[in-house]
PDB file of N, CA and C in Angstrom:
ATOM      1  N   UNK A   1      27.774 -13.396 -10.767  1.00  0.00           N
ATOM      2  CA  UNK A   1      26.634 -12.583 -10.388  1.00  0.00           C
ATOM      3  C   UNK A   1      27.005 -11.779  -9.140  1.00  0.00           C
ATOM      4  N   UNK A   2      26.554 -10.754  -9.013  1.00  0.00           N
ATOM      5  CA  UNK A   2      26.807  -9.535  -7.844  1.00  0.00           C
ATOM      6  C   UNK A   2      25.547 -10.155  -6.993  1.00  0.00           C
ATOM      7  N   UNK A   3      26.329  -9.691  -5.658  1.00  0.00           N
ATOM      8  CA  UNK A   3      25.903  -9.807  -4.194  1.00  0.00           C
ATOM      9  C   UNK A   3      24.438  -8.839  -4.353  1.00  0.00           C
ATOM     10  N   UNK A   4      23.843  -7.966  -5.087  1.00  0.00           N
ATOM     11  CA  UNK A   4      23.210  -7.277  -5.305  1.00  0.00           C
ATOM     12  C   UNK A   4      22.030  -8.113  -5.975  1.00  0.00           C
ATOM     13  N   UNK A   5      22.481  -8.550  -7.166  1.00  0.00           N
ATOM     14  CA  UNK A   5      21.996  -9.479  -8.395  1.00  0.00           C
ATOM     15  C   UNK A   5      21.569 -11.119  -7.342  1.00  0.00           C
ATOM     16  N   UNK A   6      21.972 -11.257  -7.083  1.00  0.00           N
ATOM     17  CA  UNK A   6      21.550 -12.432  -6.115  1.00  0.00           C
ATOM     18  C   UNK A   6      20.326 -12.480  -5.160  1.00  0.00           C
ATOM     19  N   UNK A   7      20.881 -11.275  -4.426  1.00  0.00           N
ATOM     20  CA  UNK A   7      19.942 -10.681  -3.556  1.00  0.00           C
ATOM     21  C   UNK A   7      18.455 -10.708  -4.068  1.00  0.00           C
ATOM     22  N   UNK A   8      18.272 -10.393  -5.386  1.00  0.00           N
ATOM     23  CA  UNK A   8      17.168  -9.788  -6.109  1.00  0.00           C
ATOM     24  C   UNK A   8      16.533 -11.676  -6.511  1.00  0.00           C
ATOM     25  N   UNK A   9      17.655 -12.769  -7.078  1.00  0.00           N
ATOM     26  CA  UNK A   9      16.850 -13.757  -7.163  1.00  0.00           C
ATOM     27  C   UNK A   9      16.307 -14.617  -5.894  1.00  0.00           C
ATOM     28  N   UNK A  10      17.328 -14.511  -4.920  1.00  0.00           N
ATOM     29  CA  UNK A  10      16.354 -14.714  -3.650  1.00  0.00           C
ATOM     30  C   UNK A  10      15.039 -14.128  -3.306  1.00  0.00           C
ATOM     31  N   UNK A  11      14.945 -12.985  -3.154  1.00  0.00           N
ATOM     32  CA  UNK A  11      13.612 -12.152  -2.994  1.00  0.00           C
ATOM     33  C   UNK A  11      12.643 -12.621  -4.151  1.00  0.00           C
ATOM     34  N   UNK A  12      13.241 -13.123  -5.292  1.00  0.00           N
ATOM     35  CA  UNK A  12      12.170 -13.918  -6.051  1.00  0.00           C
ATOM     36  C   UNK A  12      11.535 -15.319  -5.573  1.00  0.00           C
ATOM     37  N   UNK A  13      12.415 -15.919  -5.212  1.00  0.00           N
ATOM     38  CA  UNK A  13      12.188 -17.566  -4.900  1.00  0.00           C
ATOM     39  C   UNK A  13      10.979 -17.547  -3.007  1.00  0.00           C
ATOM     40  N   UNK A  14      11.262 -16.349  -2.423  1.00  0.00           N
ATOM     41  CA  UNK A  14      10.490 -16.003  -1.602  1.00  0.00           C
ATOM     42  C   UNK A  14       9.201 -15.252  -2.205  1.00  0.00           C
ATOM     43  N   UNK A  15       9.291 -14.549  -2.820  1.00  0.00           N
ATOM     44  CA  UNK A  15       7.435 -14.217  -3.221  1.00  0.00           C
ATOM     45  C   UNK A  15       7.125 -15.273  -3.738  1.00  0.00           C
ATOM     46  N   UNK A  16       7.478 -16.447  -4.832  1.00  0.00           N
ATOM     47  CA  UNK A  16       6.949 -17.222  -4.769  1.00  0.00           C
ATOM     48  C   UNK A  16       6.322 -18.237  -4.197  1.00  0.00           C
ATOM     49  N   UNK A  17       6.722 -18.110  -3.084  1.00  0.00           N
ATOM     50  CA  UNK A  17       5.804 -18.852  -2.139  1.00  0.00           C
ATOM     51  C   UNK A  17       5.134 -18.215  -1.261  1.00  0.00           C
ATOM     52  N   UNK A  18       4.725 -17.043  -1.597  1.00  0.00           N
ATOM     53  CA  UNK A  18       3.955 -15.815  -0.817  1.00  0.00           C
ATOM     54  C   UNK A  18       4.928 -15.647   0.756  1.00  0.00           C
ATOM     55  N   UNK A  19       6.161 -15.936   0.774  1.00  0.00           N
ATOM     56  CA  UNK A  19       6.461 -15.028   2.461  1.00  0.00           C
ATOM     57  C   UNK A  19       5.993 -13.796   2.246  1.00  0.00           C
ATOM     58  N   UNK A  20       6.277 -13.410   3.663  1.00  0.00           N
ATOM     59  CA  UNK A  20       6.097 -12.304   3.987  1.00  0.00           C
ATOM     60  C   UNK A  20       6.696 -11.499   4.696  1.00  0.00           C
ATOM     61  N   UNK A  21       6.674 -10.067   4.692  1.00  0.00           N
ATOM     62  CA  UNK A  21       7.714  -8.941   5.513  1.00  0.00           C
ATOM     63  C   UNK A  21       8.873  -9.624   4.723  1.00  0.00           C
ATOM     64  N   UNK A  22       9.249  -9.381   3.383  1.00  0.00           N
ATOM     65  CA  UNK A  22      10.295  -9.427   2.964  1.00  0.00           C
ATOM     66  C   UNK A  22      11.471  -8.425   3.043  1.00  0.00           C
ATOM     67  N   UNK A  23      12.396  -8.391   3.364  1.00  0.00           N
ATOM     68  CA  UNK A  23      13.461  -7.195   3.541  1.00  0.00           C
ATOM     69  C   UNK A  23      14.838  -7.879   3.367  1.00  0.00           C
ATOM     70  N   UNK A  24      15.451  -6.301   2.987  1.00  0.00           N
ATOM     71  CA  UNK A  24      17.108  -6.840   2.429  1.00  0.00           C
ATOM     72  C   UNK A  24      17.815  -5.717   3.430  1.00  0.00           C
ATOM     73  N   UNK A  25      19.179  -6.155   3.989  1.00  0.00           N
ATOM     74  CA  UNK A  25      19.610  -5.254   4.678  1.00  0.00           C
ATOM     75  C   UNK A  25      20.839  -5.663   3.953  1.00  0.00           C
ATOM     76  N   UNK A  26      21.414  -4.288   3.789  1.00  0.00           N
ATOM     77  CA  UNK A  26      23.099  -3.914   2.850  1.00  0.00           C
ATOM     78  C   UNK A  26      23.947  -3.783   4.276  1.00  0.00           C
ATOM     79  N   UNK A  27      24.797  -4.678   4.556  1.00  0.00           N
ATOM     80  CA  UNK A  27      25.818  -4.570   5.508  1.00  0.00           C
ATOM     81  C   UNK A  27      26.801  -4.356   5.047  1.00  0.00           C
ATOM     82  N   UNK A  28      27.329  -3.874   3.198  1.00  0.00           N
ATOM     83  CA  UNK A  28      28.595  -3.763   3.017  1.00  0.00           C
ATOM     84  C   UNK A  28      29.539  -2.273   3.941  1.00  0.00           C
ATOM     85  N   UNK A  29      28.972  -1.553   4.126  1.00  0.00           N
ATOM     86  CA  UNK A  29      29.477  -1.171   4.914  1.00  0.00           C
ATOM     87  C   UNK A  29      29.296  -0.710   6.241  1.00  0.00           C
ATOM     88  N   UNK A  30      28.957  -1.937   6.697  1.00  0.00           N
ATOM     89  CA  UNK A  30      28.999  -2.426   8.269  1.00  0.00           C
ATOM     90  C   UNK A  30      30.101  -2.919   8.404  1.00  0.00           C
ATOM     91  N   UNK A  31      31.021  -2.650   9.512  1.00  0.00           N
ATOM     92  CA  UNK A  31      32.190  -3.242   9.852  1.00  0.00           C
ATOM     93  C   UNK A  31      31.972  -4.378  10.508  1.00  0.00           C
ATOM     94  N   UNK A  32      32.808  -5.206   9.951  1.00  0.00           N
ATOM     95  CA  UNK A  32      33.115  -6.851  10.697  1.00  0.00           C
ATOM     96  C   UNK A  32      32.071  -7.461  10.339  1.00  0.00           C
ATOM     97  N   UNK A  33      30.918  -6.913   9.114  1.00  0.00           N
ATOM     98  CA  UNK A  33      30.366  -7.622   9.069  1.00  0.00           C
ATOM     99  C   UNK A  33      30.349  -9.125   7.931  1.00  0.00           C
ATOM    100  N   UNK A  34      29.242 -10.079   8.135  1.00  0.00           N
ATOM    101  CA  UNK A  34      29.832 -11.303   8.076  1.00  0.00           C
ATOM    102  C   UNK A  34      29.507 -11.814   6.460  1.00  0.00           C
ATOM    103  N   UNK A  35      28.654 -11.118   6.198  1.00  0.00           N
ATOM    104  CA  UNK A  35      28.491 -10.707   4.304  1.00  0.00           C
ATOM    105  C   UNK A  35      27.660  -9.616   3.999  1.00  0.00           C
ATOM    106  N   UNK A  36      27.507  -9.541   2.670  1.00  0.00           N
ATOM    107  CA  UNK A  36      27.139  -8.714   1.685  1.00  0.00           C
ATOM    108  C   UNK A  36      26.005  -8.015   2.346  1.00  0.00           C
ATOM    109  N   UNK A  37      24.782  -8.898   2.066  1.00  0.00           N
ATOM    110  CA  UNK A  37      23.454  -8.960   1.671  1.00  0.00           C
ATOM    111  C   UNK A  37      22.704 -10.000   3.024  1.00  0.00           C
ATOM    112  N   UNK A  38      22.086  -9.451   4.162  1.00  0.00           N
ATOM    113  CA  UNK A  38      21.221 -10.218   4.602  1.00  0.00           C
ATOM    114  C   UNK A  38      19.357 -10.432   3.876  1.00  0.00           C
ATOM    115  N   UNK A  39      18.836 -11.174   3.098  1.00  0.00           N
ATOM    116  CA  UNK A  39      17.405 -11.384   3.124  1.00  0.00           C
ATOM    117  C   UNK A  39      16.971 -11.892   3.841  1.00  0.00           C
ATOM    118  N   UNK A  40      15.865 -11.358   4.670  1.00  0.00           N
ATOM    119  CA  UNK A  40      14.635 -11.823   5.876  1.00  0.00           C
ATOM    120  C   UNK A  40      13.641 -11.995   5.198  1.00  0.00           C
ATOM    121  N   UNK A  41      12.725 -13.092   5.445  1.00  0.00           N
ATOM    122  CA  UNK A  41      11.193 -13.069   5.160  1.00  0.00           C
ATOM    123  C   UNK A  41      10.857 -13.839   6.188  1.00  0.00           C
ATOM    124  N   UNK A  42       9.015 -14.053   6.850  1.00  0.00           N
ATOM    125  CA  UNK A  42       8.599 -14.555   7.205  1.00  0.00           C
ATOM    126  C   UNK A  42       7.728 -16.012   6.350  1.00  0.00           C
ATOM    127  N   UNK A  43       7.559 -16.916   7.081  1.00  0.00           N
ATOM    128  CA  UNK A  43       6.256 -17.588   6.735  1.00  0.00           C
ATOM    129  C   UNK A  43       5.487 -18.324   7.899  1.00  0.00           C
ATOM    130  N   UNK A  44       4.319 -18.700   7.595  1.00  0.00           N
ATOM    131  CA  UNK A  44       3.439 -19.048   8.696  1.00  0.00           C
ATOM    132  C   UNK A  44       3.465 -20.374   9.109  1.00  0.00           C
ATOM    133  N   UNK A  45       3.973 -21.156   8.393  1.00  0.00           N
ATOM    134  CA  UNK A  45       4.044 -22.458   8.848  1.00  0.00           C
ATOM    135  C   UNK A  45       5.385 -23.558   8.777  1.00  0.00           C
ATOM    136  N   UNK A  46       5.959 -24.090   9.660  1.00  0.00           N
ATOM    137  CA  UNK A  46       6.990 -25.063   8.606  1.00  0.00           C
ATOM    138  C   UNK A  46       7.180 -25.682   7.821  1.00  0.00           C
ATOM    139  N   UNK A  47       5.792 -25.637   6.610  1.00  0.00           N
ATOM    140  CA  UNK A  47       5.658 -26.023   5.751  1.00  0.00           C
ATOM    141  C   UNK A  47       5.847 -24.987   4.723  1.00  0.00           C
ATOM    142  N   UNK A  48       5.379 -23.636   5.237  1.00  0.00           N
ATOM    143  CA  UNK A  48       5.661 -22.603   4.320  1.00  0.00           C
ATOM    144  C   UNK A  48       7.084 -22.056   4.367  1.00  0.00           C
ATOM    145  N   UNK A  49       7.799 -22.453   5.544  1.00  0.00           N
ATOM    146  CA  UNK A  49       9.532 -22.276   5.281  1.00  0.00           C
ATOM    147  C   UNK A  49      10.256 -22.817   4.354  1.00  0.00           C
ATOM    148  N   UNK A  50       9.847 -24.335   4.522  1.00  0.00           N
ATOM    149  CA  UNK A  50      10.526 -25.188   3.826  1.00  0.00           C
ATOM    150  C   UNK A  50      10.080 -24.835   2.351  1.00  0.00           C
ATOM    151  N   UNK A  51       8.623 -24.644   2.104  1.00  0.00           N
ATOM    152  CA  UNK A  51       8.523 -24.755   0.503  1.00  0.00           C
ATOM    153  C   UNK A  51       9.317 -23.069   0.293  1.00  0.00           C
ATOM    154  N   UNK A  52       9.300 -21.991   0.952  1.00  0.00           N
ATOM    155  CA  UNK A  52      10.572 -20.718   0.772  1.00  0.00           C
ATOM    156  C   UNK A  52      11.593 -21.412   0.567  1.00  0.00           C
ATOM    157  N   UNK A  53      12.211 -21.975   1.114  1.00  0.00           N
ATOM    158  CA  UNK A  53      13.872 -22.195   0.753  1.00  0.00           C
ATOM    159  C   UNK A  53      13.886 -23.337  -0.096  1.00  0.00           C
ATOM    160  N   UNK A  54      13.146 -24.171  -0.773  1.00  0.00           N
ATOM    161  CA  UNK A  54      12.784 -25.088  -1.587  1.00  0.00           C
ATOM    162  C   UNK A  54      12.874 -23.982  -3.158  1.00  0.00           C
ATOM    163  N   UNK A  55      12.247 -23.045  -2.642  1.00  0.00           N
ATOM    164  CA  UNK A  55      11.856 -22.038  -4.361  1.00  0.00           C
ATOM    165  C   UNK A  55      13.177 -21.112  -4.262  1.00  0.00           C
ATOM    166  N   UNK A  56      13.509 -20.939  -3.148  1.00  0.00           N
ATOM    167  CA  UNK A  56      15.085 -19.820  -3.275  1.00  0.00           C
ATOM    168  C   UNK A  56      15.803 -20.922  -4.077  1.00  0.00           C
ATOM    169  N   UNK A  57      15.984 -22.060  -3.619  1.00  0.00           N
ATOM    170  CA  UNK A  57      17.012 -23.808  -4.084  1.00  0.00           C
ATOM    171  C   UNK A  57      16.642 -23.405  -5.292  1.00  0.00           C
ATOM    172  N   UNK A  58      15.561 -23.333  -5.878  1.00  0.00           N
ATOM    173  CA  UNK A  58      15.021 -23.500  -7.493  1.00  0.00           C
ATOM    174  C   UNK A  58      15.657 -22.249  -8.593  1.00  0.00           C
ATOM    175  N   UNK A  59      15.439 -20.718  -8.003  1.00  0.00           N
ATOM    176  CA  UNK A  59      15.581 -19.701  -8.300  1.00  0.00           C
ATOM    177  C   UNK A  59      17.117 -19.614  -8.569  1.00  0.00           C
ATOM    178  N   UNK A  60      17.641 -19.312  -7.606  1.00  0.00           N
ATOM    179  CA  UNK A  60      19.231 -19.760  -7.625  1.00  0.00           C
ATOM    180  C   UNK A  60      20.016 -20.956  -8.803  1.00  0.00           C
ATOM    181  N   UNK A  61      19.113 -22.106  -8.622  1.00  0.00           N
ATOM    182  CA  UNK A  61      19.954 -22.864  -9.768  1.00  0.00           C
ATOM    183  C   UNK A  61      19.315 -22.602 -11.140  1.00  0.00           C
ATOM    184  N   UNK A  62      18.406 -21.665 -11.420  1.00  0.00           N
ATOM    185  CA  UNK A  62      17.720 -21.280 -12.657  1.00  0.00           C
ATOM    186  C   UNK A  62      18.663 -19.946 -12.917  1.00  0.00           C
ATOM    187  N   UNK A  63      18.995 -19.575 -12.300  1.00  0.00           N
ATOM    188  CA  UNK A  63      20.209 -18.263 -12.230  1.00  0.00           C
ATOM    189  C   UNK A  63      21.390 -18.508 -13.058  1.00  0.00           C
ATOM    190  N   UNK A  64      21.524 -20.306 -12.721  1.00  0.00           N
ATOM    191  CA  UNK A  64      23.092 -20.838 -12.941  1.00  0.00           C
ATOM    192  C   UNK A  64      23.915 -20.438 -11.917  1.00  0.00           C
ATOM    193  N   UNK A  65      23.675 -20.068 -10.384  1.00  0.00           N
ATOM    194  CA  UNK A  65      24.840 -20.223  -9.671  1.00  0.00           C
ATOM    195  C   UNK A  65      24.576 -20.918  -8.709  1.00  0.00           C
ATOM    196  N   UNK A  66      25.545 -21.215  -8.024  1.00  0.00           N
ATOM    197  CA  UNK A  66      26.303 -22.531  -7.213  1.00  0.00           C
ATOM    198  C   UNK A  66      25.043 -22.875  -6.136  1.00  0.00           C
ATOM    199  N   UNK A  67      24.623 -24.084  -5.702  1.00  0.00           N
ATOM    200  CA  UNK A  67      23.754 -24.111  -4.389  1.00  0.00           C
ATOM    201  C   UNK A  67      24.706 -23.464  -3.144  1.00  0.00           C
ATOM    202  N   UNK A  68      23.945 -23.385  -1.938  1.00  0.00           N
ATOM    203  CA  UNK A  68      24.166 -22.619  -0.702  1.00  0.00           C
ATOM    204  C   UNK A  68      25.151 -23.413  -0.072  1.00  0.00           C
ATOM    205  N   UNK A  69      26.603 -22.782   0.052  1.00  0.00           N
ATOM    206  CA  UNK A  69      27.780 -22.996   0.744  1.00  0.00           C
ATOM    207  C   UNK A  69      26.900 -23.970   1.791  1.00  0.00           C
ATOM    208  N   UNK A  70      26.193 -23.310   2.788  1.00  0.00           N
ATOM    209  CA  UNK A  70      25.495 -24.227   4.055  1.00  0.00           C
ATOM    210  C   UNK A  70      23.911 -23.546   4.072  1.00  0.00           C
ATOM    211  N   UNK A  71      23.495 -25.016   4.832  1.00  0.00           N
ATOM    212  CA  UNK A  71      22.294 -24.304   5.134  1.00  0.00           C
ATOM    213  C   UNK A  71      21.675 -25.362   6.504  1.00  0.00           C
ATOM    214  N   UNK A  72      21.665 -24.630   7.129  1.00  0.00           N
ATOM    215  CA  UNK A  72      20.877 -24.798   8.485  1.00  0.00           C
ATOM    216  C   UNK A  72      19.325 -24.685   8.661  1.00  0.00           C
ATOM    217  N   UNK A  73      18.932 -25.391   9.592  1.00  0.00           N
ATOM    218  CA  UNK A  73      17.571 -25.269  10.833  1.00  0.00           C
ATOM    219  C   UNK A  73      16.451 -26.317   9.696  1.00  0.00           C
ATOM    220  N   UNK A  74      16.753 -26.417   8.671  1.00  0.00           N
ATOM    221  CA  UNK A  74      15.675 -27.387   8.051  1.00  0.00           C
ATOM    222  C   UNK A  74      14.870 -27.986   8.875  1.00  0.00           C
ATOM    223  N   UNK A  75      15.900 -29.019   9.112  1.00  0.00           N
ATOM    224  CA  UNK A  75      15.072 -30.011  10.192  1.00  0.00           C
ATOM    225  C   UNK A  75      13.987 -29.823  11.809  1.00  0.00           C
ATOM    226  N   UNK A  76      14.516 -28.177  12.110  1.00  0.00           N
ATOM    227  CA  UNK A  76      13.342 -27.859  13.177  1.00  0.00           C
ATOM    228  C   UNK A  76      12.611 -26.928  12.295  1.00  0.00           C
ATOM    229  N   UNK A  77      12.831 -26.589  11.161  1.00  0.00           N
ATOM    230  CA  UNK A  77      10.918 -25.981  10.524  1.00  0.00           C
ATOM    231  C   UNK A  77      10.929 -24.619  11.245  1.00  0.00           C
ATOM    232  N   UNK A  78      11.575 -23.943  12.135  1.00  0.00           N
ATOM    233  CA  UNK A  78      11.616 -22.590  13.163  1.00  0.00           C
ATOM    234  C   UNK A  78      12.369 -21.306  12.038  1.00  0.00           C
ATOM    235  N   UNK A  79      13.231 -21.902  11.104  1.00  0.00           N
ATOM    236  CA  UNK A  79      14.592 -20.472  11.299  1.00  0.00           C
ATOM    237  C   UNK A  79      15.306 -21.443  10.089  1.00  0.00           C
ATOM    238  N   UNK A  80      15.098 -21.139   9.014  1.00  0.00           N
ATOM    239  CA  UNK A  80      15.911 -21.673   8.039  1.00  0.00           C
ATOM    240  C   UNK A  80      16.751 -20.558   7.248  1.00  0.00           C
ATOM    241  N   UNK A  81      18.647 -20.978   7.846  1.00  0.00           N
ATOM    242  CA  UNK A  81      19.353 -20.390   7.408  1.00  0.00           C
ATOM    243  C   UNK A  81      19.828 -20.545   5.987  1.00  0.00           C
ATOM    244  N   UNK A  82      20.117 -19.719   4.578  1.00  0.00           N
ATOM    245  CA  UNK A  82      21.275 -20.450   3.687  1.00  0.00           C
ATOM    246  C   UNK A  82      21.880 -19.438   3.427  1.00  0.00           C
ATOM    247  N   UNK A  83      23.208 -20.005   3.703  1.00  0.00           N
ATOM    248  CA  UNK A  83      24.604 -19.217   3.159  1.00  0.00           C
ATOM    249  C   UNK A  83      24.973 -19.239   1.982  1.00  0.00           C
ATOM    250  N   UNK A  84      24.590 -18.337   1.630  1.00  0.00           N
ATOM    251  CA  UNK A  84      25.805 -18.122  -0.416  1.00  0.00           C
ATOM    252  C   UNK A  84      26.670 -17.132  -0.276  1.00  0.00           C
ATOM    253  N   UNK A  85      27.292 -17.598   1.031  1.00  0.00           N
ATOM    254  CA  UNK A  85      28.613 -16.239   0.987  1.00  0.00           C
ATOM    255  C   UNK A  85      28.334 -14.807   0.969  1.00  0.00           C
ATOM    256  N   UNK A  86      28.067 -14.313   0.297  1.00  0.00           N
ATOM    257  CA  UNK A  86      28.122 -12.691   0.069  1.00  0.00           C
ATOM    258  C   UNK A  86      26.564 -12.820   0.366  1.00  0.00           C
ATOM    259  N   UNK A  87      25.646 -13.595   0.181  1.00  0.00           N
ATOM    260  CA  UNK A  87      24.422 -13.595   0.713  1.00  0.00           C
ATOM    261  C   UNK A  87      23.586 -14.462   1.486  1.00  0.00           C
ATOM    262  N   UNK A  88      23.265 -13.868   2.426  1.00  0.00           N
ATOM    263  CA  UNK A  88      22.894 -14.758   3.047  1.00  0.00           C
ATOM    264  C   UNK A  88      21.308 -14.598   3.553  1.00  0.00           C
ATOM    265  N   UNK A  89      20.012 -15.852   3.215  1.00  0.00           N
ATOM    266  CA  UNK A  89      19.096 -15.619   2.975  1.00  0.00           C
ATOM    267  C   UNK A  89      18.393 -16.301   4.870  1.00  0.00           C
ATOM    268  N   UNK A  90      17.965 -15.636   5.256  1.00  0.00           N
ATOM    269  CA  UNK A  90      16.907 -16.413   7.029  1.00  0.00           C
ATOM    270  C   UNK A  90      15.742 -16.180   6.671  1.00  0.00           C
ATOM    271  N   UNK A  91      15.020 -17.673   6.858  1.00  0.00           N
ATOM    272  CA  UNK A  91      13.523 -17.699   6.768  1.00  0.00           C
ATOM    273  C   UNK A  91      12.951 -18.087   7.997  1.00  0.00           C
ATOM    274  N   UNK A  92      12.048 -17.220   8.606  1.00  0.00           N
ATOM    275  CA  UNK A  92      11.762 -17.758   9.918  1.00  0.00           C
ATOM    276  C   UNK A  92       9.842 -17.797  10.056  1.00  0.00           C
ATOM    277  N   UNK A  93       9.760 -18.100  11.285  1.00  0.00           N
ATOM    278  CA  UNK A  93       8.293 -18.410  11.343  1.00  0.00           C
ATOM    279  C   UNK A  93       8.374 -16.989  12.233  1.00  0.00           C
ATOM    280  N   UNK A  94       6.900 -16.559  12.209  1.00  0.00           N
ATOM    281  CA  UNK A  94       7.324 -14.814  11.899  1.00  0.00           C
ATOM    282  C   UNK A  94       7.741 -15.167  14.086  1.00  0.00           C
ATOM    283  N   UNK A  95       7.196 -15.722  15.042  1.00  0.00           N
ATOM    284  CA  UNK A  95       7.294 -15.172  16.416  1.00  0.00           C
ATOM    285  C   UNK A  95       8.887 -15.601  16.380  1.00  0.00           C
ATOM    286  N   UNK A  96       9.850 -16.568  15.458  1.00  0.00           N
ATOM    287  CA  UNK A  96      10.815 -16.481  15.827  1.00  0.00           C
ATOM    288  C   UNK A  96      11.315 -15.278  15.457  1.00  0.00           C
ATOM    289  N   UNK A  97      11.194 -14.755  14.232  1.00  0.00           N
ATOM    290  CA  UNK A  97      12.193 -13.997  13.811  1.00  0.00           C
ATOM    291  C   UNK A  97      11.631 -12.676  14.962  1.00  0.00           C
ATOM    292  N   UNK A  98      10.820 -11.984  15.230  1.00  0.00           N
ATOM    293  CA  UNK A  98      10.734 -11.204  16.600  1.00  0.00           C
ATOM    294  C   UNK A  98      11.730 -11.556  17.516  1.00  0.00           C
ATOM    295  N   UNK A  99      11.789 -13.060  18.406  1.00  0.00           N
ATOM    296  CA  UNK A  99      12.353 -13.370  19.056  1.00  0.00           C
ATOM    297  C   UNK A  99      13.808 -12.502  18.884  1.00  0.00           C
ATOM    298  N   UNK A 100      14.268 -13.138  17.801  1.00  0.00           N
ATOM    299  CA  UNK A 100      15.596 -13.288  17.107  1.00  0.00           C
ATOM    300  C   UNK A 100      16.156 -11.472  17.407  1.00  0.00           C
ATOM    301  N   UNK A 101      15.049 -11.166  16.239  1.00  0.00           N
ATOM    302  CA  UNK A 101      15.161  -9.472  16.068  1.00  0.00           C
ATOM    303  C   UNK A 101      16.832  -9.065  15.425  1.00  0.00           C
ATOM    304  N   UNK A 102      17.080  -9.799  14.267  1.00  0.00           N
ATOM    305  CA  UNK A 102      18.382  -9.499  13.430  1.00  0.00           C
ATOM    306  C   UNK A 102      18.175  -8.124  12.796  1.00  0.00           C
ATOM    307  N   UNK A 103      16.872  -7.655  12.530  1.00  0.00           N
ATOM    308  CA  UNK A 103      16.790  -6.276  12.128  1.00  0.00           C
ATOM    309  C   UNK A 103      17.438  -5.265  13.352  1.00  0.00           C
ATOM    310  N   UNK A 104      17.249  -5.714  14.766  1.00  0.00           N
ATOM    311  CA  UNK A 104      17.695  -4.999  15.394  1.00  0.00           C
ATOM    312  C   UNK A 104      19.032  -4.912  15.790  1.00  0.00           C
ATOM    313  N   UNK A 105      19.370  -5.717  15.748  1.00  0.00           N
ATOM    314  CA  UNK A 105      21.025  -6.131  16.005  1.00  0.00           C
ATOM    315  C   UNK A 105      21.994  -5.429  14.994  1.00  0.00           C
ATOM    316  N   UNK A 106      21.148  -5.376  13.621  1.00  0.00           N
ATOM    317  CA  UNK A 106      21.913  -4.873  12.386  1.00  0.00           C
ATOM    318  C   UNK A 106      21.184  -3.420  12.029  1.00  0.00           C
ATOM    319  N   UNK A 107      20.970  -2.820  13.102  1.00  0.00           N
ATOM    320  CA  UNK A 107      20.137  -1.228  12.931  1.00  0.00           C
ATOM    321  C   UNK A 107      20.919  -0.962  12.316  1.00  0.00           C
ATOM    322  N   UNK A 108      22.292  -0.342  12.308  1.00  0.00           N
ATOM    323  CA  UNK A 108      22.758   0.468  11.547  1.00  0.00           C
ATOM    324  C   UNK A 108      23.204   0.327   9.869  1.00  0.00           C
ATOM    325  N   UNK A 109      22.451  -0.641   9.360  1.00  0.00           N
ATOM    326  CA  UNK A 109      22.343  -1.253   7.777  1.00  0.00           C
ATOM    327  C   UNK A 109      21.199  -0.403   7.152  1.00  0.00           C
ATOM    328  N   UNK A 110      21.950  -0.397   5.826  1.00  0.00           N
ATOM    329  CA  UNK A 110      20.502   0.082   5.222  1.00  0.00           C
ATOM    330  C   UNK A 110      19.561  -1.025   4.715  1.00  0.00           C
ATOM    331  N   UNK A 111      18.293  -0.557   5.041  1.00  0.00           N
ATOM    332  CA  UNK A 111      17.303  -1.720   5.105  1.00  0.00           C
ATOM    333  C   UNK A 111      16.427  -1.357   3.756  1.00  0.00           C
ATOM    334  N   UNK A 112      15.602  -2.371   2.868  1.00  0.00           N
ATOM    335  CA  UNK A 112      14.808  -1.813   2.128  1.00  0.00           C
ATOM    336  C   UNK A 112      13.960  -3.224   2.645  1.00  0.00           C
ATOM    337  N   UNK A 113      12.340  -2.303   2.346  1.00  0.00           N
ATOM    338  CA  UNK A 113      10.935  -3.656   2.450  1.00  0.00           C
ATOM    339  C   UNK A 113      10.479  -3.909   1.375  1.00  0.00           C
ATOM    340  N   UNK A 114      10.738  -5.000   1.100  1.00  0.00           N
ATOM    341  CA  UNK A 114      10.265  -5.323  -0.304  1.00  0.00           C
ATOM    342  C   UNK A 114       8.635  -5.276  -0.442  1.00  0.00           C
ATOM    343  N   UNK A 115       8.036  -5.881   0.629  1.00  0.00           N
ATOM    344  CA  UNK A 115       6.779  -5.690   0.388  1.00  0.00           C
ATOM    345  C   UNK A 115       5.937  -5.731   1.848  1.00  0.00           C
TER     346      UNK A 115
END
């Protein structure tokens, strides 16, 4: 499956659990950068993170491809990272991801809002 094609079942496994401010930023040609495909979404609670990356887990192995190389921050409920290599999906609780501000860091990507 393409870094593209992936991208698209993540952004599924996130509306299903209603996140929100969904967005994909294309870093392939960003230099040095560290993969493909970043997906951002928000959710409101650490309950609504976890059940996001619970339905990306689901989406992904309904795809037939591999679970997430790594995946980080579970356990603080703030900023849940997963790595699938060429994509890589951050779910945050929306004041972190402000904090964070990876949209800004990666301005020069093309960005699309899913919703």
């Amino acid at each position: 499956m393409t870094a593209e094609a992936l991208s698209k079942v993540i952004i599924k496994g996130m509306e299903e659990k209603k996140a929100v401010d969904i967005l994909v930023m294309d870093l392939r040609n960003i230099k040095n950068s560290v993969t493909d495909f970043f997906v951002i979404c928000s959710g409101n609670s650490d309950t609504q993170i976890d059940a996001i990356s619970k339905s990306i887990e689901e989406e992904v192995h309904k795809a037939g491809e591999s679970p997430a190389w790594k995946v980080e921050g579970k356990s603080n409920g703030q900023w849940i990272l997963m790595d699938y290599v060429n994509v890589v999906a951050h779910i945050f609780l929306k004041e972190k991801r402000e904090f964070y501000g990876l949209e800004e860091l990666w301005g020069d990507a093309k960005t699309t809002y899913i919703n």
